[in-house]
C-alpha atoms as a PDB file:
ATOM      1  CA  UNK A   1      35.708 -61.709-184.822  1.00  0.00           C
ATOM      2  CA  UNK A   2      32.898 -59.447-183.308  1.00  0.00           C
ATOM      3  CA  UNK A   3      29.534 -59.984-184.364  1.00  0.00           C
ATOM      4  CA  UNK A   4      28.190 -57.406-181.903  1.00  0.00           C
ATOM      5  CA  UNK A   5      24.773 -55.702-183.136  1.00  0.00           C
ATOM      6  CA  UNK A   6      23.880 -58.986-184.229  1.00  0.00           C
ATOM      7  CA  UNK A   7      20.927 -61.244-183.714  1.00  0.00           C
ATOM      8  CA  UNK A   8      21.331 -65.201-183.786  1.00  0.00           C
ATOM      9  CA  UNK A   9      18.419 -67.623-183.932  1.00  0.00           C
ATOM     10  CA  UNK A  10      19.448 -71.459-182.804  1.00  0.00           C
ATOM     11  CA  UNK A  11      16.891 -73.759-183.170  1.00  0.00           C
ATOM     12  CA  UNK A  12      16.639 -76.857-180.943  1.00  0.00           C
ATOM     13  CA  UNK A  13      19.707 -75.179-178.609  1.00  0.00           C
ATOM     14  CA  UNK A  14      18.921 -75.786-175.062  1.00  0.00           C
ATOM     15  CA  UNK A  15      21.875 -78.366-174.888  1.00  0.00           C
ATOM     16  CA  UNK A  16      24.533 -80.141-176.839  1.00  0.00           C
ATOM     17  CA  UNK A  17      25.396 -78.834-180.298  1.00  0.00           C
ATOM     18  CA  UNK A  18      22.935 -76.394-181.033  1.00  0.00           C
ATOM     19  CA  UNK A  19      23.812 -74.760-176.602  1.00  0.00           C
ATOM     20  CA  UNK A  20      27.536 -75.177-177.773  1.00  0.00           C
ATOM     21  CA  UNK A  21      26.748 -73.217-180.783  1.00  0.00           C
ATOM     22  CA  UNK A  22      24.834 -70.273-178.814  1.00  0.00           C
ATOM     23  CA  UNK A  23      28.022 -70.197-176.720  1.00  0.00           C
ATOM     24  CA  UNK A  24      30.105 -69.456-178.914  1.00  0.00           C
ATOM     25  CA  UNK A  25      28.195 -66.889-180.656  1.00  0.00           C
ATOM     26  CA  UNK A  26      27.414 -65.308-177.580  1.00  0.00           C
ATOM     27  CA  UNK A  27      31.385 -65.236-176.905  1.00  0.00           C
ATOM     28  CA  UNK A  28      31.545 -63.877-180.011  1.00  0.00           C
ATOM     29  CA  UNK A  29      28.710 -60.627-179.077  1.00  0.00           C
ATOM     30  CA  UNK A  30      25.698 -61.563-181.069  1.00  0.00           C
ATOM     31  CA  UNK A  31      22.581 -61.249-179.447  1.00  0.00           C
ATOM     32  CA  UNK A  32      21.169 -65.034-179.452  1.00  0.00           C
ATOM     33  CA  UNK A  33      17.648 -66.690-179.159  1.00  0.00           C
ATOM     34  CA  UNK A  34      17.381 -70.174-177.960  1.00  0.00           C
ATOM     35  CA  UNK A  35      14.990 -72.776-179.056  1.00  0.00           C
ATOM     36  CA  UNK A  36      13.216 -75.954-178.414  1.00  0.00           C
ATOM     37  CA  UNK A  37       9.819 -77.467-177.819  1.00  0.00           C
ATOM     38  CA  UNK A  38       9.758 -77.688-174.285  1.00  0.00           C
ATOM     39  CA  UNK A  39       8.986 -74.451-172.243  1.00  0.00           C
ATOM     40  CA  UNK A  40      10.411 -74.952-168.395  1.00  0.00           C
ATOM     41  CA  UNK A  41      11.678 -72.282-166.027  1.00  0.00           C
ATOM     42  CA  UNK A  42      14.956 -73.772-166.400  1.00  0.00           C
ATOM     43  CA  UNK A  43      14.956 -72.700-170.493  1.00  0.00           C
ATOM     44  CA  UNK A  44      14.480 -69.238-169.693  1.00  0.00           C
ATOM     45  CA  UNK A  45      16.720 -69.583-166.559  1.00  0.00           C
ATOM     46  CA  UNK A  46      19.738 -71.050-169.473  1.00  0.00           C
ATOM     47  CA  UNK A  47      18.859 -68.152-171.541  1.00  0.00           C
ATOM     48  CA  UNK A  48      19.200 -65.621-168.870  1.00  0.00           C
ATOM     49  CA  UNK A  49      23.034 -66.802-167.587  1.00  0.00           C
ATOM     50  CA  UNK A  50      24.118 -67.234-171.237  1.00  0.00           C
ATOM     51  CA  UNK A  51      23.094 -62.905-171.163  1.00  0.00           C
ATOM     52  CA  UNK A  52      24.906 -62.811-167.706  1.00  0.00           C
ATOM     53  CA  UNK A  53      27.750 -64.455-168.816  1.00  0.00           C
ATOM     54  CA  UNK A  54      28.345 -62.879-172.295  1.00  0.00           C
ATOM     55  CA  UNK A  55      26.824 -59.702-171.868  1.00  0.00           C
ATOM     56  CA  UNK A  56      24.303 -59.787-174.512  1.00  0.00           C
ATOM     57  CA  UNK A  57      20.438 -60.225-174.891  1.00  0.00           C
ATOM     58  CA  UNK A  58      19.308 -63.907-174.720  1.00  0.00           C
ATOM     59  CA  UNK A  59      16.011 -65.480-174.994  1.00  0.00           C
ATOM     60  CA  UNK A  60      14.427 -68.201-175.018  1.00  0.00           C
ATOM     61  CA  UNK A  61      11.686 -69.085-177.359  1.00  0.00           C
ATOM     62  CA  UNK A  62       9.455 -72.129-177.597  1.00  0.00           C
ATOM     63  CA  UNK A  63       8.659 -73.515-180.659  1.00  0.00           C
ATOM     64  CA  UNK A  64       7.703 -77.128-182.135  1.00  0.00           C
ATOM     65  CA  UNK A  65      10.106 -77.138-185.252  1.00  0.00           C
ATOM     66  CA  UNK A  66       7.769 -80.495-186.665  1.00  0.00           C
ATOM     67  CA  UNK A  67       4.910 -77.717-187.256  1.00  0.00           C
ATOM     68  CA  UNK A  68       6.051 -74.875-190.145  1.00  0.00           C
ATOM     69  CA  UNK A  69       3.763 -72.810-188.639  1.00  0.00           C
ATOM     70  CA  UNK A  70       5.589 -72.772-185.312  1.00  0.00           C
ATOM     71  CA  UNK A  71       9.036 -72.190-187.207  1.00  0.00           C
ATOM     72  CA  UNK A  72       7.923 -69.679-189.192  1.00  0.00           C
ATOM     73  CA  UNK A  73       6.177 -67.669-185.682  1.00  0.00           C
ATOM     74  CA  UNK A  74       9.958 -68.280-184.271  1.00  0.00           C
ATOM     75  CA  UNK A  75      11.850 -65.964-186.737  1.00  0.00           C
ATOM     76  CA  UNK A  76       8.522 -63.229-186.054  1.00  0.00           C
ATOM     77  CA  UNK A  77       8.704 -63.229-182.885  1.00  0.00           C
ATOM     78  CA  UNK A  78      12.554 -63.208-182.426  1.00  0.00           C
ATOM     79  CA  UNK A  79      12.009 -59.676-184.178  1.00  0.00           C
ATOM     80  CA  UNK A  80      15.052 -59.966-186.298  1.00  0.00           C
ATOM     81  CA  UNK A  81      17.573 -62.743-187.351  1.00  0.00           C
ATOM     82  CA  UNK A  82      21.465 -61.917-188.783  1.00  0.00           C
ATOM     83  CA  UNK A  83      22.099 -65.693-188.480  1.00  0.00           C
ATOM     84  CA  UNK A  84      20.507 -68.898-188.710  1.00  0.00           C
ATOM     85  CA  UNK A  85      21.381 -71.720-187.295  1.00  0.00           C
ATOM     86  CA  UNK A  86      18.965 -74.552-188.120  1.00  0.00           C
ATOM     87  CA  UNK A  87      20.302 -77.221-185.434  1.00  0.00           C
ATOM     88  CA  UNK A  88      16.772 -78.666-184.378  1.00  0.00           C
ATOM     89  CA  UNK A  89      17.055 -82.737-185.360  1.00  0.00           C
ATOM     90  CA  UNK A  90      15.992 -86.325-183.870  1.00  0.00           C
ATOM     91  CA  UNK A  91      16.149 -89.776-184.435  1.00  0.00           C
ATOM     92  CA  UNK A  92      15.446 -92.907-185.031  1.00  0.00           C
ATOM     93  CA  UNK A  93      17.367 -96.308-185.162  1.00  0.00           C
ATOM     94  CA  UNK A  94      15.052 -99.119-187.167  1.00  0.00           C
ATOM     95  CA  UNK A  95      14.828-101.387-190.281  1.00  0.00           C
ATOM     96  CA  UNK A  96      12.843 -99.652-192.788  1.00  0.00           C
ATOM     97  CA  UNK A  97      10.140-102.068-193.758  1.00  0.00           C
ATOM     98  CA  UNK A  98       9.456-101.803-189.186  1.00  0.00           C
ATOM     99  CA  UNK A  99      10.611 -97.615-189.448  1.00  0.00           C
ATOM    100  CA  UNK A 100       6.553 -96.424-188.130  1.00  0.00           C
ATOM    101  CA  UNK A 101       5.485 -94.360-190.565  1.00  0.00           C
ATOM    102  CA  UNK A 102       4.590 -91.401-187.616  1.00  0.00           C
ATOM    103  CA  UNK A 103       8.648 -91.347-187.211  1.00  0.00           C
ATOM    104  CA  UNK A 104       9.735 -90.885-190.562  1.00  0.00           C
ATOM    105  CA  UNK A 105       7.179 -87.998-191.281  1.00  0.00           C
ATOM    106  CA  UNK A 106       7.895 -86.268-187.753  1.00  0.00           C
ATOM    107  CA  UNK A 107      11.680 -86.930-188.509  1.00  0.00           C
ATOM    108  CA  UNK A 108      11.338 -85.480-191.695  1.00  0.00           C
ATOM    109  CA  UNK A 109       9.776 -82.326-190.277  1.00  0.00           C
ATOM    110  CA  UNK A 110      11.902 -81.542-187.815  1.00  0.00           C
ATOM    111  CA  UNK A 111      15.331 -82.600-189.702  1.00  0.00           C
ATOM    112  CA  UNK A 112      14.190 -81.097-192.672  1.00  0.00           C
ATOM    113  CA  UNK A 113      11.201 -79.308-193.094  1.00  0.00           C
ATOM    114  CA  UNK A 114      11.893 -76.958-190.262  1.00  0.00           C
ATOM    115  CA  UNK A 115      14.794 -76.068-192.285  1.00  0.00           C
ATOM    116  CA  UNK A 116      13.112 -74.845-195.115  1.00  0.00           C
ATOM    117  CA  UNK A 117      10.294 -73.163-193.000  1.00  0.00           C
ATOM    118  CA  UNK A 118      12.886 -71.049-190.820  1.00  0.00           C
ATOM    119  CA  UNK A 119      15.004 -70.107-194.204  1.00  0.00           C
ATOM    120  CA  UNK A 120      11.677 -68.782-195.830  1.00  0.00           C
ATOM    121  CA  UNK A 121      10.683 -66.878-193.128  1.00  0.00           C
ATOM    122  CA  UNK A 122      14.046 -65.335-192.437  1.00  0.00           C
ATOM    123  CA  UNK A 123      15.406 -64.047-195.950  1.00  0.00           C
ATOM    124  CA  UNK A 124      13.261 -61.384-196.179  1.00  0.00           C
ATOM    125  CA  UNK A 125      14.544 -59.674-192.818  1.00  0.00           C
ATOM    126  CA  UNK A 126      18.211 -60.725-194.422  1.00  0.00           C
ATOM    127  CA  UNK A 127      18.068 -58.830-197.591  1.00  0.00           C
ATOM    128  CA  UNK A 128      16.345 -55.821-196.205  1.00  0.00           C
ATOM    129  CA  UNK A 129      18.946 -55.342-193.722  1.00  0.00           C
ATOM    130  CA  UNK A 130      21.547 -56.754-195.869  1.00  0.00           C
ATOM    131  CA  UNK A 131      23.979 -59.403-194.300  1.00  0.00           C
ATOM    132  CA  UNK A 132      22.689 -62.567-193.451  1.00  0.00           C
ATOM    133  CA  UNK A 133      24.413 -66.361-192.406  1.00  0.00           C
ATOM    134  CA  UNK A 134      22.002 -69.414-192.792  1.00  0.00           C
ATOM    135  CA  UNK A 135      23.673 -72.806-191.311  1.00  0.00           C
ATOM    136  CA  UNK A 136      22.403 -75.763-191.141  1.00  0.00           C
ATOM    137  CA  UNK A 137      23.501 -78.473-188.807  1.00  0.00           C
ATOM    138  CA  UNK A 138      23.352 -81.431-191.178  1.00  0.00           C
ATOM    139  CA  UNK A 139      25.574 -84.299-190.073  1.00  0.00           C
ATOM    140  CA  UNK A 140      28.029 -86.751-191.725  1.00  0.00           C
ATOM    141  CA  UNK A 141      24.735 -88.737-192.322  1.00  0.00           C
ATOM    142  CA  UNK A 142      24.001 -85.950-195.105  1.00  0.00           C
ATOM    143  CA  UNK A 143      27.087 -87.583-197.244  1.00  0.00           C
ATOM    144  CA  UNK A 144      27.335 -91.307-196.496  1.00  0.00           C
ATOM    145  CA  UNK A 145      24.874 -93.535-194.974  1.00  0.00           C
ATOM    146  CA  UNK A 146      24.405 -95.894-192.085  1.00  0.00           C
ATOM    147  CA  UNK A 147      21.861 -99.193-192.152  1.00  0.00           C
ATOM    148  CA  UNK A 148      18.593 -98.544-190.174  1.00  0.00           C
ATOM    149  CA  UNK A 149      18.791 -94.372-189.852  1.00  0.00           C
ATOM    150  CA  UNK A 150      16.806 -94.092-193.439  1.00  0.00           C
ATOM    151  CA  UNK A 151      14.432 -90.774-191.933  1.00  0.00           C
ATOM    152  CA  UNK A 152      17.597 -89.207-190.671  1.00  0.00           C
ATOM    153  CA  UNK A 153      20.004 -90.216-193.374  1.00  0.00           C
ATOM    154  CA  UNK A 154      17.091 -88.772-195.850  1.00  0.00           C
ATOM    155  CA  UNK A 155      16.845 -85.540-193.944  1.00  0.00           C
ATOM    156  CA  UNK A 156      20.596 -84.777-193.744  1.00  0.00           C
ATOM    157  CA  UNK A 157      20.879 -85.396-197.308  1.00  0.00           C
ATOM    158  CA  UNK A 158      17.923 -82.932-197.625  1.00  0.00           C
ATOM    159  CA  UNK A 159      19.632 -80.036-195.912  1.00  0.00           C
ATOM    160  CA  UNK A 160      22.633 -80.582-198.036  1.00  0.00           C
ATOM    161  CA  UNK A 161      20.586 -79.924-200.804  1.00  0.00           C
ATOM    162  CA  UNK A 162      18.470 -76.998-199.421  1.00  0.00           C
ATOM    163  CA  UNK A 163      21.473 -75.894-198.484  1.00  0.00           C
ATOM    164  CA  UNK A 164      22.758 -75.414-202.436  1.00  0.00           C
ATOM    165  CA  UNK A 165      19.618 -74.080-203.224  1.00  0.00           C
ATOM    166  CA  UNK A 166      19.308 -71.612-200.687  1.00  0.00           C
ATOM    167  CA  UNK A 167      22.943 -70.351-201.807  1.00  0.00           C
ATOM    168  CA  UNK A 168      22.523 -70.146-205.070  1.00  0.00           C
ATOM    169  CA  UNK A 169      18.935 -67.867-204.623  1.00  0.00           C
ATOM    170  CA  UNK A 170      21.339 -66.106-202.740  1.00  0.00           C
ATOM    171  CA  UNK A 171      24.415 -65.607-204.492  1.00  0.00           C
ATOM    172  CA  UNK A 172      24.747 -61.937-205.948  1.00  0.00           C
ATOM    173  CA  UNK A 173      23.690 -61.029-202.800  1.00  0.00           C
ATOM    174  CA  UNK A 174      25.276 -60.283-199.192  1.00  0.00           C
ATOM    175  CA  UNK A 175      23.919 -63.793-197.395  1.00  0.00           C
ATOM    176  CA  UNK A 176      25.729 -67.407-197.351  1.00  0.00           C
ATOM    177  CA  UNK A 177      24.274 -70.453-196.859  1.00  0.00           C
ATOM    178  CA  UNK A 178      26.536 -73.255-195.868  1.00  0.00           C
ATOM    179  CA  UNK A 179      25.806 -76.884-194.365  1.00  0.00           C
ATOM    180  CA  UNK A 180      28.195 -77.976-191.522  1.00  0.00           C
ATOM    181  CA  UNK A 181      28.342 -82.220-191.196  1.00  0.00           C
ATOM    182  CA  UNK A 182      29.740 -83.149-187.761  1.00  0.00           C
ATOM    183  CA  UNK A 183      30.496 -86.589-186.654  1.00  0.00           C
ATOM    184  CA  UNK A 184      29.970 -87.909-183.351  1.00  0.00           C
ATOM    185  CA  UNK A 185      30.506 -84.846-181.316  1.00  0.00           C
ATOM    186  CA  UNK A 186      30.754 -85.383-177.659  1.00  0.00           C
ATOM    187  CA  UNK A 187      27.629 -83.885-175.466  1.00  0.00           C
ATOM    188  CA  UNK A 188      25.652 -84.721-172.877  1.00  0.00           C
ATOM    189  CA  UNK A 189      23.618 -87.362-174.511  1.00  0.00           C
ATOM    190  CA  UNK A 190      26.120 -88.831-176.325  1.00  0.00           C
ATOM    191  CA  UNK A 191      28.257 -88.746-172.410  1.00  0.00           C
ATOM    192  CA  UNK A 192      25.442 -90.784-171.041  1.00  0.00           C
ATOM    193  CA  UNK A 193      25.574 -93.728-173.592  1.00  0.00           C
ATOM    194  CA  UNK A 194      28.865 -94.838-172.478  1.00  0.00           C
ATOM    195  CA  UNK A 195      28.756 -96.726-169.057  1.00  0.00           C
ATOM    196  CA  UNK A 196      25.990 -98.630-171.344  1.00  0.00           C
ATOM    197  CA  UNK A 197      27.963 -99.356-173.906  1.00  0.00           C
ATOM    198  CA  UNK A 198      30.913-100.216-171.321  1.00  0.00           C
ATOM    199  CA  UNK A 199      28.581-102.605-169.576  1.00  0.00           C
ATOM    200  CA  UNK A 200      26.895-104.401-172.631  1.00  0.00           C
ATOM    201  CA  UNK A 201      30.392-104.850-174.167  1.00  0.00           C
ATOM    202  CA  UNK A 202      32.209-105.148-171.042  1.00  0.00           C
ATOM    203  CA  UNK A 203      34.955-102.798-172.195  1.00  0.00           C
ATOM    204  CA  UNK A 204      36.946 -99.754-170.234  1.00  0.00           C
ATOM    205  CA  UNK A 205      35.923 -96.570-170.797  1.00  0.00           C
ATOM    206  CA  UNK A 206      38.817 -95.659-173.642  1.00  0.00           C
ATOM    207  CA  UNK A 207      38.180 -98.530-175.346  1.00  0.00           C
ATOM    208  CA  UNK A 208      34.544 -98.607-175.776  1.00  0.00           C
ATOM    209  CA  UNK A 209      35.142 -94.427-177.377  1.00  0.00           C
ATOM    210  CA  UNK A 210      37.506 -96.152-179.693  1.00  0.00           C
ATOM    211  CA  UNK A 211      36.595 -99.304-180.931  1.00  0.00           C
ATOM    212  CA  UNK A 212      32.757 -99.083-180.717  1.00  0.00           C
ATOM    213  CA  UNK A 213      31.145 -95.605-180.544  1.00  0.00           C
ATOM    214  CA  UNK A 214      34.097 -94.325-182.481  1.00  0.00           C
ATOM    215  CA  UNK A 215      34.722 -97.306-184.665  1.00  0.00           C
ATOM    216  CA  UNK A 216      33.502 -94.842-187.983  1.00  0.00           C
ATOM    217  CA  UNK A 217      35.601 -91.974-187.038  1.00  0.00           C
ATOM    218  CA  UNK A 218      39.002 -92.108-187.678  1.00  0.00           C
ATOM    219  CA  UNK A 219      40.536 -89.930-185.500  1.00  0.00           C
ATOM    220  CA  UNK A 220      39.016 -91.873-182.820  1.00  0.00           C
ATOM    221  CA  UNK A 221      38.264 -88.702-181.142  1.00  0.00           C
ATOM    222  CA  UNK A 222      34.713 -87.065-180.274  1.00  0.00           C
ATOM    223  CA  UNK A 223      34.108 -83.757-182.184  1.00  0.00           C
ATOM    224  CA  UNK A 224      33.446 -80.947-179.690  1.00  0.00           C
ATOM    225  CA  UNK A 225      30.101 -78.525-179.259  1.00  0.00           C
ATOM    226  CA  UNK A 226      32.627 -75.521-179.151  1.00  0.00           C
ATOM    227  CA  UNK A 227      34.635 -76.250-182.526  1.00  0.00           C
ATOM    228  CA  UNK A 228      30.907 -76.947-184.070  1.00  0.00           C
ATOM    229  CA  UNK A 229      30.560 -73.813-182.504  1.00  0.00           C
ATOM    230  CA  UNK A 230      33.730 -71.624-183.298  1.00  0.00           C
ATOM    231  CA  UNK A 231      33.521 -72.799-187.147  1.00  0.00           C
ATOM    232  CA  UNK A 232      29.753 -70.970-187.202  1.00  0.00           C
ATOM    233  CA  UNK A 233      31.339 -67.925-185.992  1.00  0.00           C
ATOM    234  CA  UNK A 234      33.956 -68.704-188.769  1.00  0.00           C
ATOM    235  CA  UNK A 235      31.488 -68.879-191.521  1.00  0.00           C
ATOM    236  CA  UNK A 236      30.011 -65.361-189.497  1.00  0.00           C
ATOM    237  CA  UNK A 237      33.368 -63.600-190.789  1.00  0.00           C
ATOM    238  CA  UNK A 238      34.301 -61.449-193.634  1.00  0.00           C
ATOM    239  CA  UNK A 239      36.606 -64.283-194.100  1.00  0.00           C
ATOM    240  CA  UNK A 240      33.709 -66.650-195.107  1.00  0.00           C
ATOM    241  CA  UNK A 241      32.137 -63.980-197.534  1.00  0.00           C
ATOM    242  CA  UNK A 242      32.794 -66.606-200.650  1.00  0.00           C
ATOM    243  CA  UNK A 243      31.975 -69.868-198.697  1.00  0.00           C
ATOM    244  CA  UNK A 244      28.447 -70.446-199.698  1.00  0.00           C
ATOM    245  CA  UNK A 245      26.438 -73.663-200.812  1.00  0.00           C
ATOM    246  CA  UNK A 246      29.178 -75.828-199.325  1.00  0.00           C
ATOM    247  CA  UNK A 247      29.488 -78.595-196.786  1.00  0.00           C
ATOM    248  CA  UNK A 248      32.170 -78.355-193.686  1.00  0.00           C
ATOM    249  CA  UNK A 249      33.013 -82.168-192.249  1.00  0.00           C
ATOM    250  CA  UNK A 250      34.185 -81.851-188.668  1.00  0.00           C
ATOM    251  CA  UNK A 251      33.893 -85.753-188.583  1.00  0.00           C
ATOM    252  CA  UNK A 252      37.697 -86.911-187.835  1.00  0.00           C
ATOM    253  CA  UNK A 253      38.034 -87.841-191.331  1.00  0.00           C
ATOM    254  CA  UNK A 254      34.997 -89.789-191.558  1.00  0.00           C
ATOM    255  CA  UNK A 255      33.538 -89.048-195.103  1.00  0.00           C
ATOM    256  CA  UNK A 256      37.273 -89.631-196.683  1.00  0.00           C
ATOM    257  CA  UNK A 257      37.153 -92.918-196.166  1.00  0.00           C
END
């Protein structure tokens, strides 16, 4: 699969998923712009060995994806998107009656409304050229639940929706919208967690993946950045031409339980 000539937008992709997806799209030949809010040598340095490596044009673009104004200046001043990958997301672990209000709405924004604001501003671009791929990150969150994640379980199930909606405004023509729902995928943060974990539970390594972080996913093995990665490039293909307004679990068989 060559997607050479192409442009890719990632939001929120100067590490884990969204980096893993830029990888592989990069691998793949599309020209890629990175995203997130911060704006340090060392995103522009990332961008510039991603184009080393890959032998495409990489950027890096700063952009605060809680502000639709921001999102919307993104796809502008990328100068031209073939694929969207809205990845940008945070979180929030609380009861709701103690959730502060400031989280949900910034949750929301970024989760969710940058979603929406990056879509808007892209389709145009997409239909005059003719070929476009929106994908949104959503998360196994955006078709089950979990106590205490309301703002993010909310927002996932939000991009599942916009996600239908955005496919069916674009259905007679050549652009797909689809909705991919990892797990728990392993990345950096995620990496980090786990000598906590294996010192509040006092557990080895192995077992704390299993029977604690992994105690939801049946495989009882981490999703990786790169399939997350390699199924966008899928959904990129000819192949994926009739895929639209769906969901893709890469969850170990966590939503068929």
């Amino acid at each position: 699969m060559s997607l050479a000539g192409k442009s890719a937008i990632i939001t929120g992709s100067n590490s884990g998923i969204g980096l893993g997806i830029a990888r592989e799209l990069a691998r793949a030949g599309a020209n890629i712009v990175l995203n997130s809010f911060s704006d340090a040598p060392e995103d522009h340095a990332l961008a510039a060995s991603l184009a080393d490596e890959f032998n495409v044009d990489a950027r890096y673009i700063q952009a605060d994806m809680s502000r639709g104004e921001d999102c919307r200046a993104l796809i502008r001043k990328a100068g031209g998107c073939d694929v969207l990958v809205n990845n940008a997301g945070i979180q929030h672990v609380a009861p709701i009656e103690r959730f502060p209000a400031d989280m949900w709405d910034r949750i929301i924004a970024i989760n969710l409304g940058s979603c929406f604001h990056t879509t808007a501003a892209a389709l145009p671009g997409m239909r005059e050229s003719g070929w476009g791929r929106v994908i949104n990150i959503s998360s196994a969150h955006g078709l089950t639940a979990s106590p205490f994640k309301s703002a993010y379980v909310a927002a996932k199930h939000g991009v599942v929706g916009l996600t239908k909606t955005t496919a069916l405004e674009t259905a007679q023509e050549p652009i797909t919208c689809n909705a991919i729902c990892p797990g728990y995928v392993l990345t950096p943060l995620v990496e980090a967690q786990i000598p906590e974990q294996m010192k509040t539970h006092g557990l080895d390594r192995e077992t704390v993946i299993r029977e604690v972080m992994l105690e939801r996913q049946p495989s009882r093995e981490f999703a990786t950045t790169e399939q997350i990665g390699e199924t966008v490039v899928f959904l990129c293909s000819p192949a994926a031409q009739q895929i639209t307004g769906t969901t893709i679990s890469i969850d170990g068989g966590w939503t068929a339980l």
